[in-house]
Protein backbone atom coordinates (compact mmCIF):
# COMPACT_ATOMS: atom_id res chain seq x y z
CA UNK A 1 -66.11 22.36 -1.86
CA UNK A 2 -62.49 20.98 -1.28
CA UNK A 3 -63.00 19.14 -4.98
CA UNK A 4 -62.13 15.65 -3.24
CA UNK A 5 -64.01 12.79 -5.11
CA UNK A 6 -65.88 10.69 -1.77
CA UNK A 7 -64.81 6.76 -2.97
CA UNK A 8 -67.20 4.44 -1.29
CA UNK A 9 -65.05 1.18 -0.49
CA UNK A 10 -67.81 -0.76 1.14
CA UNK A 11 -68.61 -3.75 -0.70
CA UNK A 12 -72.24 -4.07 0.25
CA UNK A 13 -73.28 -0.85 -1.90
CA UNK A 14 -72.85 -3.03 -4.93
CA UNK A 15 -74.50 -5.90 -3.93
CA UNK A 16 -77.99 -7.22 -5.22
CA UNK A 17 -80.30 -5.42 -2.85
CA UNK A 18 -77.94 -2.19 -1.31
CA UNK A 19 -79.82 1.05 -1.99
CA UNK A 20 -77.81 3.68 -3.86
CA UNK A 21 -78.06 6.77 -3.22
CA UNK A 22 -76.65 9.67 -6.18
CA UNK A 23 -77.10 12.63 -8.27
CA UNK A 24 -79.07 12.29 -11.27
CA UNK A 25 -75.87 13.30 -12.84
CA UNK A 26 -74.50 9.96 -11.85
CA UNK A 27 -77.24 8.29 -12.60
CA UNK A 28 -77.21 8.70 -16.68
CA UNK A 29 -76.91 5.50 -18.30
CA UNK A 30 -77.98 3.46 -15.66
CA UNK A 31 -80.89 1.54 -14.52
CA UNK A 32 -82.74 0.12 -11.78
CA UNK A 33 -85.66 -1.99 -10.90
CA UNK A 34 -87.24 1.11 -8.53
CA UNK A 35 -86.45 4.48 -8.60
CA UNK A 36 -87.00 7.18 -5.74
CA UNK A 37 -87.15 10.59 -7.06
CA UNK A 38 -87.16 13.19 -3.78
CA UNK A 39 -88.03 16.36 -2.64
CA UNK A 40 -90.17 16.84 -6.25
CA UNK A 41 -90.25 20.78 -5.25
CA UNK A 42 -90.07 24.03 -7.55
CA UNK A 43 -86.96 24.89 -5.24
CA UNK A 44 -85.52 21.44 -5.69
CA UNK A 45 -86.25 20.62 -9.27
CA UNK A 46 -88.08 23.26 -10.88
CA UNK A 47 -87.63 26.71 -12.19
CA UNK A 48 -87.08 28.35 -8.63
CA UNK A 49 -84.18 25.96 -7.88
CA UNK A 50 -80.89 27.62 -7.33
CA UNK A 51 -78.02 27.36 -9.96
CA UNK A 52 -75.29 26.14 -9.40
CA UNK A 53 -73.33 29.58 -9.73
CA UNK A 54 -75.45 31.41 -7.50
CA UNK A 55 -72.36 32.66 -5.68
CA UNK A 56 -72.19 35.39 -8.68
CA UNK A 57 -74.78 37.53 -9.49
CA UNK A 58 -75.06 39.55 -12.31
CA UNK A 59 -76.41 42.95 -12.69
CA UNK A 60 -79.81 43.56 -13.90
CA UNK A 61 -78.92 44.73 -17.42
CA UNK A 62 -77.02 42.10 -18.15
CA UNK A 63 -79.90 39.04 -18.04
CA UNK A 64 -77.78 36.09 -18.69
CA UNK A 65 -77.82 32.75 -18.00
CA UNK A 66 -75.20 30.31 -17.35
CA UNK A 67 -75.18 27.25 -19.38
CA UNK A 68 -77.60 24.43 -17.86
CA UNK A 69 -79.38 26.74 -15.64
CA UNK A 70 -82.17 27.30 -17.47
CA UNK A 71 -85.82 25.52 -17.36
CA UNK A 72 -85.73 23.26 -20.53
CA UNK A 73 -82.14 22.43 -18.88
CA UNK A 74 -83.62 21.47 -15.44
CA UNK A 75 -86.62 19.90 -17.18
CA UNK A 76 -84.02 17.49 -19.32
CA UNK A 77 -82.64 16.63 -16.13
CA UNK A 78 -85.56 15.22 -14.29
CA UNK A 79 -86.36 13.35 -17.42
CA UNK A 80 -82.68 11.64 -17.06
CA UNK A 81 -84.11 10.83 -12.85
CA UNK A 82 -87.63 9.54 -13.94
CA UNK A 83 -86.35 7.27 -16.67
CA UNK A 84 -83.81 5.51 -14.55
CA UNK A 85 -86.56 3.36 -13.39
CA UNK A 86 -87.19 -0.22 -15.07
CA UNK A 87 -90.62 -1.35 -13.28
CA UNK A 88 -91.48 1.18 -10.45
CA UNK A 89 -91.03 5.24 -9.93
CA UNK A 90 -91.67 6.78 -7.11
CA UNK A 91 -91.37 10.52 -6.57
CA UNK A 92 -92.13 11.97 -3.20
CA UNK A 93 -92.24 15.22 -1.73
CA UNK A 94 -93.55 17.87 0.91
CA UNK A 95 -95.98 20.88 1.46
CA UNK A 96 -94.15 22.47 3.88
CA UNK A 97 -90.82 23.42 4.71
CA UNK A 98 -88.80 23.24 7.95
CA UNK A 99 -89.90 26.74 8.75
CA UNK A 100 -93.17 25.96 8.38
CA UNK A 101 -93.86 27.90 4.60
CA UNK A 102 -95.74 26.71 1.58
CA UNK A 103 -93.71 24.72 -0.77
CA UNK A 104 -94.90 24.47 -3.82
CA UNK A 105 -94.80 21.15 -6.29
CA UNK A 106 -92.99 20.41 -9.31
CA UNK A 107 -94.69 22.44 -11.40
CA UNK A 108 -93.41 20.37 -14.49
CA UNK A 109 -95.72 17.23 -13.08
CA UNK A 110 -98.35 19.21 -12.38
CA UNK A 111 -101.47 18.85 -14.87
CA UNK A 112 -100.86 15.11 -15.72
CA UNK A 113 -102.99 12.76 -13.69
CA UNK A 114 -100.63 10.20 -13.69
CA UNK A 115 -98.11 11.95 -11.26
CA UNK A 116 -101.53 12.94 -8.98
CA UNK A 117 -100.04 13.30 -5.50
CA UNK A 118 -101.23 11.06 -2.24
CA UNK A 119 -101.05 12.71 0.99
CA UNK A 120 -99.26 10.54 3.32
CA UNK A 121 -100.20 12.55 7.03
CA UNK A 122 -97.42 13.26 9.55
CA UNK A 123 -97.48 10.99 12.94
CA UNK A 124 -99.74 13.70 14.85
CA UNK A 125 -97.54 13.51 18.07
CA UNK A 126 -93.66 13.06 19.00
CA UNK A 127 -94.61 10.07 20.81
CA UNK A 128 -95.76 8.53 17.35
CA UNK A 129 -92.60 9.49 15.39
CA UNK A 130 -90.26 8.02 18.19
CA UNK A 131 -91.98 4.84 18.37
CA UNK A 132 -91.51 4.63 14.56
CA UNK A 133 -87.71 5.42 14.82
CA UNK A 134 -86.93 3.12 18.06
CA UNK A 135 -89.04 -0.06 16.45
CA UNK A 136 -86.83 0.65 13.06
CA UNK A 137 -83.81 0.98 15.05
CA UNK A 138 -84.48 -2.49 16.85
CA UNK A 139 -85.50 -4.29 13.36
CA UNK A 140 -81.97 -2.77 11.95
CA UNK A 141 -79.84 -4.31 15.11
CA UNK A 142 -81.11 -7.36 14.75
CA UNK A 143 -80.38 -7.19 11.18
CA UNK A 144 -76.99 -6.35 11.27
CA UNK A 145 -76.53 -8.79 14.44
CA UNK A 146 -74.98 -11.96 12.60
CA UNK A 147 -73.04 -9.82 9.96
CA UNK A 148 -69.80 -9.15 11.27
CA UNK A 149 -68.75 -8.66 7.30
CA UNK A 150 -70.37 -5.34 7.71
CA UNK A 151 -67.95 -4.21 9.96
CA UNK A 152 -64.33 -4.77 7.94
CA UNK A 153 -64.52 -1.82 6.32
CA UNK A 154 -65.43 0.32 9.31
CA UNK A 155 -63.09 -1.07 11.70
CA UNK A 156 -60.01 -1.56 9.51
CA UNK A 157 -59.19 1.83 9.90
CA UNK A 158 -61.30 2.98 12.88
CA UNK A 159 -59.66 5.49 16.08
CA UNK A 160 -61.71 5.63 18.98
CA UNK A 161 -62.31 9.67 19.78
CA UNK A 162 -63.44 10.64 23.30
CA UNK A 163 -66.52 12.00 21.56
CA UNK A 164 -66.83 7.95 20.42
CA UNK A 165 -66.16 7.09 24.23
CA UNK A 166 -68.15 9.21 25.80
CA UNK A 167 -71.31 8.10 23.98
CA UNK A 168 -70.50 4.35 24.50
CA UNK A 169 -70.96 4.69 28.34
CA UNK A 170 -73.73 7.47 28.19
CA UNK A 171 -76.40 4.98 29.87
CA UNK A 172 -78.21 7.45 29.69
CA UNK A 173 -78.58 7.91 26.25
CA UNK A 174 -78.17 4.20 25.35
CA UNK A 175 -74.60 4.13 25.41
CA UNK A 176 -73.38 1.47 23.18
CA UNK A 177 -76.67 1.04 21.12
CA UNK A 178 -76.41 4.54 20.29
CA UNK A 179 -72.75 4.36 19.78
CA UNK A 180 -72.86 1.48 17.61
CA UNK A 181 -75.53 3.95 15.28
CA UNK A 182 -74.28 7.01 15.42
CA UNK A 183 -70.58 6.66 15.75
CA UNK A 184 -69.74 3.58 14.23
CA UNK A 185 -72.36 3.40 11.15
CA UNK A 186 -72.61 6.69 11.11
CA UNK A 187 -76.46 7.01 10.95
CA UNK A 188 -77.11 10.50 9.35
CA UNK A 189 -78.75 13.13 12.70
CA UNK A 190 -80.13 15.99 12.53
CA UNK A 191 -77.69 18.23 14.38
CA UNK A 192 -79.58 20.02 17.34
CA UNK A 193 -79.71 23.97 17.53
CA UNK A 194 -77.37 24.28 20.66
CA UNK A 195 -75.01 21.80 18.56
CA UNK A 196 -74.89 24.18 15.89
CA UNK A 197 -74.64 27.26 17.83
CA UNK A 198 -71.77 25.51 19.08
CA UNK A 199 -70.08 24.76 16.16
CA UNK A 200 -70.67 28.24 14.90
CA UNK A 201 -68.97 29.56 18.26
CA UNK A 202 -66.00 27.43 17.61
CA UNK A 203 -65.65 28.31 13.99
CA UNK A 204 -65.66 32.00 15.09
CA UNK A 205 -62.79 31.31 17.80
CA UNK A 206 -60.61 29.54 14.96
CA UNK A 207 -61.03 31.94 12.81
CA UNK A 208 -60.23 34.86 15.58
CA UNK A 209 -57.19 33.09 16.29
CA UNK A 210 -55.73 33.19 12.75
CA UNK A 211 -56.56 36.84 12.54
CA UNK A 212 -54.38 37.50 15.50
CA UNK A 213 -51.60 34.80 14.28
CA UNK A 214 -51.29 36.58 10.63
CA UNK A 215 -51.89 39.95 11.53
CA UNK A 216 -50.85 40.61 14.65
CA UNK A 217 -53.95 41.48 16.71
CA UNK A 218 -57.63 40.78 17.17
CA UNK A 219 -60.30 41.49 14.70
CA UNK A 220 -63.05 44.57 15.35
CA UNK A 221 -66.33 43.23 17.56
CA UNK A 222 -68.26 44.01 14.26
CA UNK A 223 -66.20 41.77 12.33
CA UNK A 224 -66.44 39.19 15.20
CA UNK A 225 -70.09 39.43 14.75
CA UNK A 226 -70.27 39.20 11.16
CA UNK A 227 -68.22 36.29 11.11
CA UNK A 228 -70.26 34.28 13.52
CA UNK A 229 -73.37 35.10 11.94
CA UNK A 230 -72.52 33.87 8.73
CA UNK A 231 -70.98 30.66 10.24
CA UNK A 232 -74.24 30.37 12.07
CA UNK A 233 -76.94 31.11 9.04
CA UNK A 234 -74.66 28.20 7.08
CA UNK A 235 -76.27 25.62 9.77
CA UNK A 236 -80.15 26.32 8.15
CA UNK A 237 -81.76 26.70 11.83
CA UNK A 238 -85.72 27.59 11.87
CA UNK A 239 -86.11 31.39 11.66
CA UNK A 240 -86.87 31.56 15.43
CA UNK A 241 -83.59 29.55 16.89
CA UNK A 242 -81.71 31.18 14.28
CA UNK A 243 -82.50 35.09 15.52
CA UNK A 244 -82.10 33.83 19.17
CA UNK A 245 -78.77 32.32 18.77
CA UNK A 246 -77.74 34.87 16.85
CA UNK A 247 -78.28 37.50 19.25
CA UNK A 248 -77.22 35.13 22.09
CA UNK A 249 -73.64 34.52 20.13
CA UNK A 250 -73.07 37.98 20.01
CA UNK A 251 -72.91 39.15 22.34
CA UNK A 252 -71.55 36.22 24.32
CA UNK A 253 -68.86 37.09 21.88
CA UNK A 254 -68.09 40.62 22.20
CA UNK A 255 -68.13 40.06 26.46
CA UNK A 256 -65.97 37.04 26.13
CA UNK A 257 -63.00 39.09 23.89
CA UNK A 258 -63.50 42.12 25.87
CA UNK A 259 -62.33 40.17 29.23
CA UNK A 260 -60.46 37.50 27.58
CA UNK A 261 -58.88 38.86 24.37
CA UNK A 262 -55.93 40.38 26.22
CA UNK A 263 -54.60 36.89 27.11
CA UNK A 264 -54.60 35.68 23.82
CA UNK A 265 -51.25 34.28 22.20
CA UNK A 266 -50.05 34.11 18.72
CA UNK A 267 -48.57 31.15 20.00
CA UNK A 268 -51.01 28.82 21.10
CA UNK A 269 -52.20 26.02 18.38
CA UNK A 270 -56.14 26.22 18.45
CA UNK A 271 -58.36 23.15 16.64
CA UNK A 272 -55.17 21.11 16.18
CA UNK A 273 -56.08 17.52 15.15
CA UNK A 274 -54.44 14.21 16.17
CA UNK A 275 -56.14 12.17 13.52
CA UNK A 276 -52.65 11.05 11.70
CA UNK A 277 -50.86 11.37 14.92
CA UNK A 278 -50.26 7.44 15.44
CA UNK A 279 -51.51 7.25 19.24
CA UNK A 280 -51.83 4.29 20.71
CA UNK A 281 -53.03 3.69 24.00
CA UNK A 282 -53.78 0.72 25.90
CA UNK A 283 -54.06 -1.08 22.60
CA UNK A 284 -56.48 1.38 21.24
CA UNK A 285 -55.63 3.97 18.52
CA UNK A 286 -57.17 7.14 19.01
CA UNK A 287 -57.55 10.42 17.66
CA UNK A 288 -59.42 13.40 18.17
CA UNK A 289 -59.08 17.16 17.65
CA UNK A 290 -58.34 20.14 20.77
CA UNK A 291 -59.75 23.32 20.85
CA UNK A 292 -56.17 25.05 22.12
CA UNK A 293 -53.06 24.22 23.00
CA UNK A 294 -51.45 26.88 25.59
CA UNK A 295 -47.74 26.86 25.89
CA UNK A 296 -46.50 27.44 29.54
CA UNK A 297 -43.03 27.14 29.52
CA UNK A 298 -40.36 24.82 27.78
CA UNK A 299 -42.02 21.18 27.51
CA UNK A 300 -44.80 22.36 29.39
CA UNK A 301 -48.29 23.00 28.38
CA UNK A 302 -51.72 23.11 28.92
CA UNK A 303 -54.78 21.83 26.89
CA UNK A 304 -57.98 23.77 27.05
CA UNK A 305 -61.27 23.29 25.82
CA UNK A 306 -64.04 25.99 25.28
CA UNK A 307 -67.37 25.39 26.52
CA UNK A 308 -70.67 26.87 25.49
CA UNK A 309 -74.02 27.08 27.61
CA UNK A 310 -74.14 27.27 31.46
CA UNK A 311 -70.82 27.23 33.42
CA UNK A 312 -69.59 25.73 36.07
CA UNK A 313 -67.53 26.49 39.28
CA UNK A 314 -66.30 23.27 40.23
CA UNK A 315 -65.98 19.97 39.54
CA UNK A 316 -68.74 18.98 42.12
CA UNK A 317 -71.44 19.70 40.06
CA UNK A 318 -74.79 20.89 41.53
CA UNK A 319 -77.77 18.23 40.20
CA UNK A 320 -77.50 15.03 38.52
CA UNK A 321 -77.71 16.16 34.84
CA UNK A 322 -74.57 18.85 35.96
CA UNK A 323 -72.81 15.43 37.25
CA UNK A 324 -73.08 13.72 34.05
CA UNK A 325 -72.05 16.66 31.91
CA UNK A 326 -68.85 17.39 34.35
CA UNK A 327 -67.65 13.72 34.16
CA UNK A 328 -67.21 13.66 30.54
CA UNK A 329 -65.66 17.18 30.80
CA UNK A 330 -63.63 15.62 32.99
CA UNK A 331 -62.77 12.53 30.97
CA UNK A 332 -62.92 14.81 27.99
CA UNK A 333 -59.38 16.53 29.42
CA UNK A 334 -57.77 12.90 30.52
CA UNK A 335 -58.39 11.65 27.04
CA UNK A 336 -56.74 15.32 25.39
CA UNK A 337 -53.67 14.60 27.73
CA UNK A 338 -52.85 11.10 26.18
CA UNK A 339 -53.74 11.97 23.10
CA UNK A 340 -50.67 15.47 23.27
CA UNK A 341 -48.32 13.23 25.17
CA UNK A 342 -49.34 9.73 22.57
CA UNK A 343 -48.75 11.81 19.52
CA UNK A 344 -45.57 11.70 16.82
CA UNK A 345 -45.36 15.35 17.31
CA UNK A 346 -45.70 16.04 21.21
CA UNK A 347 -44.29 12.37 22.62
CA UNK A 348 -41.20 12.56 24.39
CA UNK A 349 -41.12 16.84 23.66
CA UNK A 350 -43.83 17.92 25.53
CA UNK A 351 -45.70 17.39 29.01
CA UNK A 352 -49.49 17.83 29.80
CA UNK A 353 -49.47 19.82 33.06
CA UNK A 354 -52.86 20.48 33.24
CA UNK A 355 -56.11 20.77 31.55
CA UNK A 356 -59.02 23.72 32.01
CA UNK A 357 -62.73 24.32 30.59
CA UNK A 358 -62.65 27.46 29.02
CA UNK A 359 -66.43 29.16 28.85
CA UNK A 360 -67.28 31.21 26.39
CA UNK A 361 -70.74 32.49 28.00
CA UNK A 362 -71.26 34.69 31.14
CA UNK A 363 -73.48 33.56 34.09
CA UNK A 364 -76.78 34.54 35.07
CA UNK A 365 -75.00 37.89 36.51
CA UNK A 366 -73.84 38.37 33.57
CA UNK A 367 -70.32 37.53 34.42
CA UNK A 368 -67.19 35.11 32.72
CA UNK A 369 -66.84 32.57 35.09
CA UNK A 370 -62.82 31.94 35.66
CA UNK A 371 -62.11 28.77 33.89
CA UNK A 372 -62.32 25.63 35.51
CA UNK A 373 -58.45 24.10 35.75
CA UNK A 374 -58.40 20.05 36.36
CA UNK A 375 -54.70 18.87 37.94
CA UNK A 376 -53.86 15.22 36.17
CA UNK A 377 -54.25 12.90 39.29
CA UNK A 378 -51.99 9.71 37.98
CA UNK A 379 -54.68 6.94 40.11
CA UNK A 380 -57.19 8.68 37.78
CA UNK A 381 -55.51 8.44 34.53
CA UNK A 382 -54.33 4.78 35.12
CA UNK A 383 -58.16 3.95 35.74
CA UNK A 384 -58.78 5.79 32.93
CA UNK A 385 -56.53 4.60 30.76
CA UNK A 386 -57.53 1.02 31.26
CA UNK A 387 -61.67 2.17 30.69
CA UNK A 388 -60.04 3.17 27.09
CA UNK A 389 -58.45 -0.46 26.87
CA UNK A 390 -61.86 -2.03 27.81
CA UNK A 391 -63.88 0.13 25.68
CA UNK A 392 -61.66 -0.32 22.75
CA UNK A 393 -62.33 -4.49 23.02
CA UNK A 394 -65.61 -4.30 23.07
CA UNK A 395 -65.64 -2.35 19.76
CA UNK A 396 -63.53 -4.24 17.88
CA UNK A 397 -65.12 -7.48 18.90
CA UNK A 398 -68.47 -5.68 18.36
CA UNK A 399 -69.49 -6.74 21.70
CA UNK A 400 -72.23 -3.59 23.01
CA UNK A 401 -74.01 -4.70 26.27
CA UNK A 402 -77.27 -4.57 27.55
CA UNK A 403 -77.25 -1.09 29.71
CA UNK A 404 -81.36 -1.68 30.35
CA UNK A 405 -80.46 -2.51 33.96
CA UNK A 406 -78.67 0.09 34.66
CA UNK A 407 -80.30 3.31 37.08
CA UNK A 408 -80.42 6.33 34.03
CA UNK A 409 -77.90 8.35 36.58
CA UNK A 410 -74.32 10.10 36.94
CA UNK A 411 -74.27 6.92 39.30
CA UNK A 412 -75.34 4.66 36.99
CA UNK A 413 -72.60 5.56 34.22
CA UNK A 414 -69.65 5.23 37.06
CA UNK A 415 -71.10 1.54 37.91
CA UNK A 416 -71.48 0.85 34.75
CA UNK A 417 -67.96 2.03 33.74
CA UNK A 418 -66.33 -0.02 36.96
CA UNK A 419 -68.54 -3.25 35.35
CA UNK A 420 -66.43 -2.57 32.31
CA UNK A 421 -63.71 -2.23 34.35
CA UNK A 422 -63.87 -5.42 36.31
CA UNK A 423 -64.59 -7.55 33.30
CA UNK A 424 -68.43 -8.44 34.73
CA UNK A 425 -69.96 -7.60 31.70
C-alpha cells in the first residue's frame, strides 16, 4: 500500500536449498526443481477471485472490465505458476474456509484426472496439532543451533523493544524459546482476536486524536463507531468474534469519550515512535513506540499507555495471572521512561515524571476505572536498567536458557529475572 519495494538482504534465500516464497508475477521466467502452488480456490485463482481494482466499482450499465481481470487472464496466469516446476508440482488447497463455509476448487483443474485431489484429514484434536507444532519447533532449534551465520543479518541492525523483553522472561510462555521464534526470526502468528480488537482500539484512538489536532475537536460517536468498525473488519476475525468485538468496541468507545474526551489535548503526541531515536541503554539499543505523551508543565511529562480488557486498581494485583500481567505493565512504563529521556529528541529537554495505564473499558459496574499512575522509584529503575543490560547479552551472543526448571508463576519470572541478574545462568 505505501508502494515500498520489501528487499530481502538475507543471504540464505539464495542459497541451494532456501525455499522462496513469491507471486507468480515474480515467478515468470524462472524455474525450479518443485513447485508449490496454494490455496488452488475459485476465490484465490479462479473466476470468483477479486481484481485487483476492486476498490472501484462500476455501475451496472457500464459492464467493463479492467485489463487482466478477466478469466482467460487469470487462467494465463496459473499456467505461468504450474509451469515453473522442472520435476515436481504440487498444488494444494482447502474445503473450508476459516468461517467454516464451502470453498469451492479451482474450477479450471477440475475435470482432468491428473490434478484429482487427495484429502489429507485435519489432526482431529488441538492436542494433535500442538504436538505437531512443538516437535517442528524443537527439530527447527536444533537446526539453527550451530548456525550463528543466520543471525548477521538479524542482529546487525536489531533494537530490543519492551514487547521483545517482555517475552524473553515470560517463563511462562517459554520466554526465550519463544522469543528467539517470534521476535527474533520473526515466525509468521496468527494474531489472536483480543490482539486484534486491540489493535483496532488503538487505531481508533490515533485516529481520534488527529481529528481533534486538525480540527479542533472530537469526532461524532457515530463516526467513532464507524471508524473502529472498519479498522476492526480489516483484521478478517470469524463472523462470531467479529460481531462480539464489534459491539464490545463500541460501546467501550462511546463510554470511554463521554467521561474522558473532555481531558483530551491537542497537545499531547499519541503513537509516537522511538525507532530512529538512537537510545542506548546499558549497552543495548532500543526502540519502541508510546501510546501518548502528556505534557505537564515545562520539561515535564508523563507517558501513558491505554489498556484494553479488565482493569485494574492497583499495582497489587488480585491472582497470579493479574501478577504477571501487572509486572510487565509495570516494566512496560520503566522501559517508556528511558526510552523519552534516551531519545535525540527528549534527552536533556524533557523529564519522565511519571507513567499511568490508561483503560479504555469500564468494569463489571459498568464504570471507567481512574487510571492507574506508577511514581519512577530510582532502586527500581537501576535494577531495571541492568535486567535490560543482561537481557541485551544474551541476545546478541544468542545465548537463550533453559527456563524448564523454573515454577510457571509471577514468582517464577522475578527469580528467574534476579538469576539473570546475578549472572547464575
Amino acid at each position: 500500500q505505501a508502494n515500498v519495494k520489501i528487499i530481502d538482504t538475507n543471504p540464505h534465500t539464495q542459497t541451494t536449498n532456501a525455499v522462496q516464497v513469491m507471486t507468480a508475477y515474480k515467478a515468470k521466467g524462472l524455474a525450479f526443481d518443485k513447485v508449490f502452488v496454494i490455496n488452488a480456490q475459485d476465490e484465490v485463482w479462479g473466476p470468483t477471485a477479486r481484481s485487483r481494482s476492486s476498490n472501484i466499482t462500476l455501475p451496472k450499465n457500464l459492464p467493463l472490465a479492467p485489463a487482466s481481470d478477466g478469466d482467460n487472464d487469470k487462467l494465463r496466469l496459473l499456467f505461468v505458476a504450474l509451469t515453473r516446476a522442472k520435476n515436481e508440482l504440487c498444488i494444494t488447497s482447502y474445503t473450508h474456509t476459516l468461517d467454516n463455509k464451502l470453498s469451492p476448487t479451482l474450477s479450471f483443474l477440475q475435470g482432468n484426472a491428473a490434478f484429482a485431489p487427495t484429502i489429507i484429514d485435519k489432526p482431529t484434536t488441538a492436542r494433535a496439532a500442538e504436538i505437531l507444532s512443538t516437535d517442528w519447533a524443537y527439530r527447527y532449534r536444533h537446526i539453527i543451533a550451530d548456525k550463528p551465520t543466520l543471525f548477521e543479518p538479524i542482529l546487525a541492525n536489531y533494537r530490543l523493544s519492551v514487547t521483545d523483553l517482555n517475552n524473553f522472561i515470560d517463563i511462562i510462555n517459554a520466554g526465550p524459546q519463544y522469543f528467539l521464534l517470534h521476535n527474533l526470526l520473526r515466525f509468521p502468528e496468527a494474531p489472536t482476536p483480543a490482539a486484534a480488537y486491540g489493535d483496532a482500539i488503538h487505531k481508533t484512538l490515533q485516529w481520534t486524536h488527529i481529528e481533534l489536532r486538525t480540527g479542533g475537536s472530537l469526532p461524532s460517536a457515530a463516526k467513532l463507531a464507524a471508524y473502529f468498525s472498519d479498522a476492526l473488519a480489516r483484521k478478517h476475525l470469524r463472523s462470531n468474534d467479529q460481531r462480539k468485538l464489534d459491539s464490545r468496541g463500541r460501546v467501550a468507545l462511546e463510554l470511554f469519550f463521554a467521561e474522558r474526551g473532555k481531558n483530551w489535548s491537542a497537545k499531547d503526541i499519541v503513537e509516537r515512535g522511538f525507532n530512529n531515536e538512537g537510545v542506548v541503554v546499558a549497552g543495548a539499543a532500543l526502540s519502541g513506540k508510546i501510546d501518548k505523551l502528556h505534557f505537564e508543565e515545562a520539561g515535564s511529562l508523563s507517558v501513558i499507555d491505554y489498556k484494553t480488557g479488565k482493569a485494574a486498581s492497583s499495582w497489587q494485583g488480585k491472582d497470579d495471572f493479574e501478577k504477571t500481567k501487572l509486572h510487565k505493565y509495570r516494566q512496560q512504563l520503566l522501559f517508556y521512561k528511558l526510552l523519552v529521556e534516551g531519545s535525540a529528541s527528549f534527552s536533556g529537554k524533557a523529564v519522565v515524571q511519571q507513567g499511568a495505564l490508561e483503560f479504555v473499558e469500564a468494569n463489571e459496574q459498568g464504570k471507567l476505572v481512574a487510571n492507574l499512575p506508577l511514581e519512577f522509584d530510582p532502586e527500581e529503575l537501576a535494577r531495571f536498567t541492568k535486567l535490560i543490560g543482561v537481557v541485551w547479552q544474551h541476545i546478541i551472543l544468542l545465548d537463550f536458557p533453559d527456563t524448564t526448571g523454573y515454577p510457571r508463576t509471577a514468582r517464577g519470572i522475578e527469580t528467574f529475572e534476579q538469576d539473570l541478574l546475578d549472572g547464575t545462568i
